[in-house]
Protein backbone atom coordinates (compact mmCIF):
# COMPACT_ATOMS: atom_id res chain seq x y z
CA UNK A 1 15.23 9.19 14.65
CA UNK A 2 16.23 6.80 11.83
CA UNK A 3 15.18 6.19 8.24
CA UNK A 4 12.53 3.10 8.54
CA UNK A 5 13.92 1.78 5.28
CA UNK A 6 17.64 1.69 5.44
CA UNK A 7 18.54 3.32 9.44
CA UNK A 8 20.15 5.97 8.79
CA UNK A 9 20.29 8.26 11.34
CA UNK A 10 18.31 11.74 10.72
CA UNK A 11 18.97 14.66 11.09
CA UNK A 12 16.28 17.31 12.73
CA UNK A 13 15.70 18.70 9.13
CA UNK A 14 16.02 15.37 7.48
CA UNK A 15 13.10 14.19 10.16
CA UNK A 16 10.59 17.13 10.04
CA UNK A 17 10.51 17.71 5.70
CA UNK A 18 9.62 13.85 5.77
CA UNK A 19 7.13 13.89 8.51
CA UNK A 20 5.40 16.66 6.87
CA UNK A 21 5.43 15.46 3.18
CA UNK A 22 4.52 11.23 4.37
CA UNK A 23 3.87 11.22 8.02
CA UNK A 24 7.10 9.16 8.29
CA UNK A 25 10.31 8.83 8.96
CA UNK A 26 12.68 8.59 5.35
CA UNK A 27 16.17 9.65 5.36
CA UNK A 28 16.71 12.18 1.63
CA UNK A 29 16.94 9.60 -0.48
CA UNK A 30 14.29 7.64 0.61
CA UNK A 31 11.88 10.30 0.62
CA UNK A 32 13.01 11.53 -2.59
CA UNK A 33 11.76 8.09 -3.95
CA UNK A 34 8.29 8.23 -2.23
CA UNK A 35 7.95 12.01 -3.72
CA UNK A 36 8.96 10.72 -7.39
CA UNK A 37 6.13 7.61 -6.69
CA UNK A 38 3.63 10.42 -6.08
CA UNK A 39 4.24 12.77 -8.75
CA UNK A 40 4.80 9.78 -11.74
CA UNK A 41 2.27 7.20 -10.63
CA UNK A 42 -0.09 9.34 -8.52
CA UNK A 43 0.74 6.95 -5.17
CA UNK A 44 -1.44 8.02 -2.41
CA UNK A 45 0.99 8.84 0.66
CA UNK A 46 -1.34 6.09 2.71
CA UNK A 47 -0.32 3.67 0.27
CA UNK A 48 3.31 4.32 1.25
CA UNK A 49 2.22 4.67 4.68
CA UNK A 50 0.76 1.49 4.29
CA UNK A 51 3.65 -0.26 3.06
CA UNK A 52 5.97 0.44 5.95
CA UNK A 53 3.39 0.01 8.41
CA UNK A 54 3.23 -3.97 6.48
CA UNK A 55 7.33 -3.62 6.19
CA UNK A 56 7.20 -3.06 9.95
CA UNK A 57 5.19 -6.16 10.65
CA UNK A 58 7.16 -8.23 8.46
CA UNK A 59 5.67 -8.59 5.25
CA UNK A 60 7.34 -8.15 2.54
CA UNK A 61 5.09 -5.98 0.17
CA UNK A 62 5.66 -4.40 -3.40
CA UNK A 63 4.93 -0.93 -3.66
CA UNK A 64 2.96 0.17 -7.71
CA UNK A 65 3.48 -3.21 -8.46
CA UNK A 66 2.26 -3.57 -12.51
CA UNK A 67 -0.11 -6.17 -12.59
CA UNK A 68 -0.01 -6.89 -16.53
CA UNK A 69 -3.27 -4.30 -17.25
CA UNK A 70 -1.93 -1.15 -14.74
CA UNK A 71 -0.07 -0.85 -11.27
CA UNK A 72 -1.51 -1.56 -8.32
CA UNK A 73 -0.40 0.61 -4.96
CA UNK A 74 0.35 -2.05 -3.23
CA UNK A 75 0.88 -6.15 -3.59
CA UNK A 76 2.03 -9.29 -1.43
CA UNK A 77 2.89 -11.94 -4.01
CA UNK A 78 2.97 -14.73 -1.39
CA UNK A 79 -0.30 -14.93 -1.16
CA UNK A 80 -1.47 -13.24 -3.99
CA UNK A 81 -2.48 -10.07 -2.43
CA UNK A 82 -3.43 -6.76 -4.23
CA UNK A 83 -4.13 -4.01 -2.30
CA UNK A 84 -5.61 -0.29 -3.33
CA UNK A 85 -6.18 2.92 -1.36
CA UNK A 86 -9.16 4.59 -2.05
CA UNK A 87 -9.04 7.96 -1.99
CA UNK A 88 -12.17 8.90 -3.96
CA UNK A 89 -14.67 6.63 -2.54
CA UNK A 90 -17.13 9.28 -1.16
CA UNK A 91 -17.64 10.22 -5.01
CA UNK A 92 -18.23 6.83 -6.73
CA UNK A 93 -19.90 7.05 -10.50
CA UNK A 94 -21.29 3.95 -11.74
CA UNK A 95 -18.28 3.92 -14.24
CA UNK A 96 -16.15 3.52 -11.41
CA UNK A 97 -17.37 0.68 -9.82
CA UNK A 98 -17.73 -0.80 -13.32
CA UNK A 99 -13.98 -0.27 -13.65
CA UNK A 100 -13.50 -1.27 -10.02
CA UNK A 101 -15.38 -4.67 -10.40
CA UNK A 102 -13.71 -5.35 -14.29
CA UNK A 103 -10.30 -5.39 -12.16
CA UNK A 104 -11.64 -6.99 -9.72
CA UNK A 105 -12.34 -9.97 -12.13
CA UNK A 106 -9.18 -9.20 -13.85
CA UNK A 107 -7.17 -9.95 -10.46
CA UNK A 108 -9.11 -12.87 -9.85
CA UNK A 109 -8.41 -14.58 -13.53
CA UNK A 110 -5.19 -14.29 -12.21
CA UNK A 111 -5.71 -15.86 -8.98
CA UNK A 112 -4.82 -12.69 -7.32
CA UNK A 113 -7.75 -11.25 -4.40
CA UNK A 114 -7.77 -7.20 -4.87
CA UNK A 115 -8.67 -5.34 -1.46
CA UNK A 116 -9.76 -1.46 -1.70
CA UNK A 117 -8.95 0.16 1.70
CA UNK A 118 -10.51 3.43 1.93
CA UNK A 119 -7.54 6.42 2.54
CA UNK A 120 -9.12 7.61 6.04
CA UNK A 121 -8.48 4.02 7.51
CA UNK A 122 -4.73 4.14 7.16
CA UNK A 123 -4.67 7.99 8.11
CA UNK A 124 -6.30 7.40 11.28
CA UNK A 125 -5.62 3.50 12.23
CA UNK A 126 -2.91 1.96 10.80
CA UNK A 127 -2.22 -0.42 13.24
CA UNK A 128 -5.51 -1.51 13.56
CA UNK A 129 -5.32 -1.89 9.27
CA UNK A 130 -2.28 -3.77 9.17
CA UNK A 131 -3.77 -6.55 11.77
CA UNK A 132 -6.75 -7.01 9.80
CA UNK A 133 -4.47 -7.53 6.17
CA UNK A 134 -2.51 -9.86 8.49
CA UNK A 135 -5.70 -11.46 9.52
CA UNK A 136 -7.02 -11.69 5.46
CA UNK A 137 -2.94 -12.68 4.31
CA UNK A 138 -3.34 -15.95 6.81
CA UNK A 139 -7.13 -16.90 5.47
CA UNK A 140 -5.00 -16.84 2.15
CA UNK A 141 -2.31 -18.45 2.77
CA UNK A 142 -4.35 -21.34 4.45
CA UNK A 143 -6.35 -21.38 1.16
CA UNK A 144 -3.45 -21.63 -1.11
CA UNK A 145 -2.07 -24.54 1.35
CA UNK A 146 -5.83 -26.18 0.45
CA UNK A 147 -5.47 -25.92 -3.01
């Protein structure tokens, strides 16, 4: 049992407080910054689960990354990359997916793409969500190479 972000070994306590608050394995100080994330910028703990599962793969992402109009939960500035985790998208109001499709347009002035991932999809298949942003991160690459 070691920290995913800097190896520390954990200890049994260490190992079961951060498995119960994120689902993963952060040494104290780690998961001290993931808990301040949460309660200051409302990060969904898929986002973070997200990010690790990306770190893992070998992406280098940006967790609450501002975006010059508000932070976005997570981005890959190689190939301009925005990702958000939806965790309200049962409930959508037509104000939402106003908002949703103004920063949609927003990201894409800036040549950035913005994904929304729905919460449930990283909760239940990570593995199978990190292959497909793999899979969209190489169409975008290959279309940055084009331009």
């Amino acid at each position: 049992m070691t920290c995913l972000d800097c190896k520390k070994e954990l200890s049994y306590l260490d190992h079961k407080s951060a498995m119960d608050l994120l689902g993963l394995e952060l040494c104290p100080q780690h998961r001290n910054r993931m808990e301040k994330l949460i309660r200051l910028k409302k990060t969904p703990k898929e986002a973070i689960q997200l990010y690790y599962g990306l770190k893992d793969a070998g992406v280098n992402p940006m967790l609450e990354w501002w975006d010059g109009k508000k932070s976005v939960d997570i981005a890959i500035s190689r190939v301009k990359l925005n990702i958000e985790v939806d965790t309200e998208y049962n409930a959508i109001t037509h104000k939402q997916a106003i908002n949703d499709l103004e920063e949609a347009m927003h990201s894409f002035k800036n040549g950035f793409t913005t994904i929304r991932i729905p919460h449930v999809l990283i909760k239940y298949y990570l593995k199978e969500t990190v292959n497909n942003i793999l899979g969209i991160m190489e169409g975008l690459r290959a279309n940055i190479k084009v331009l």
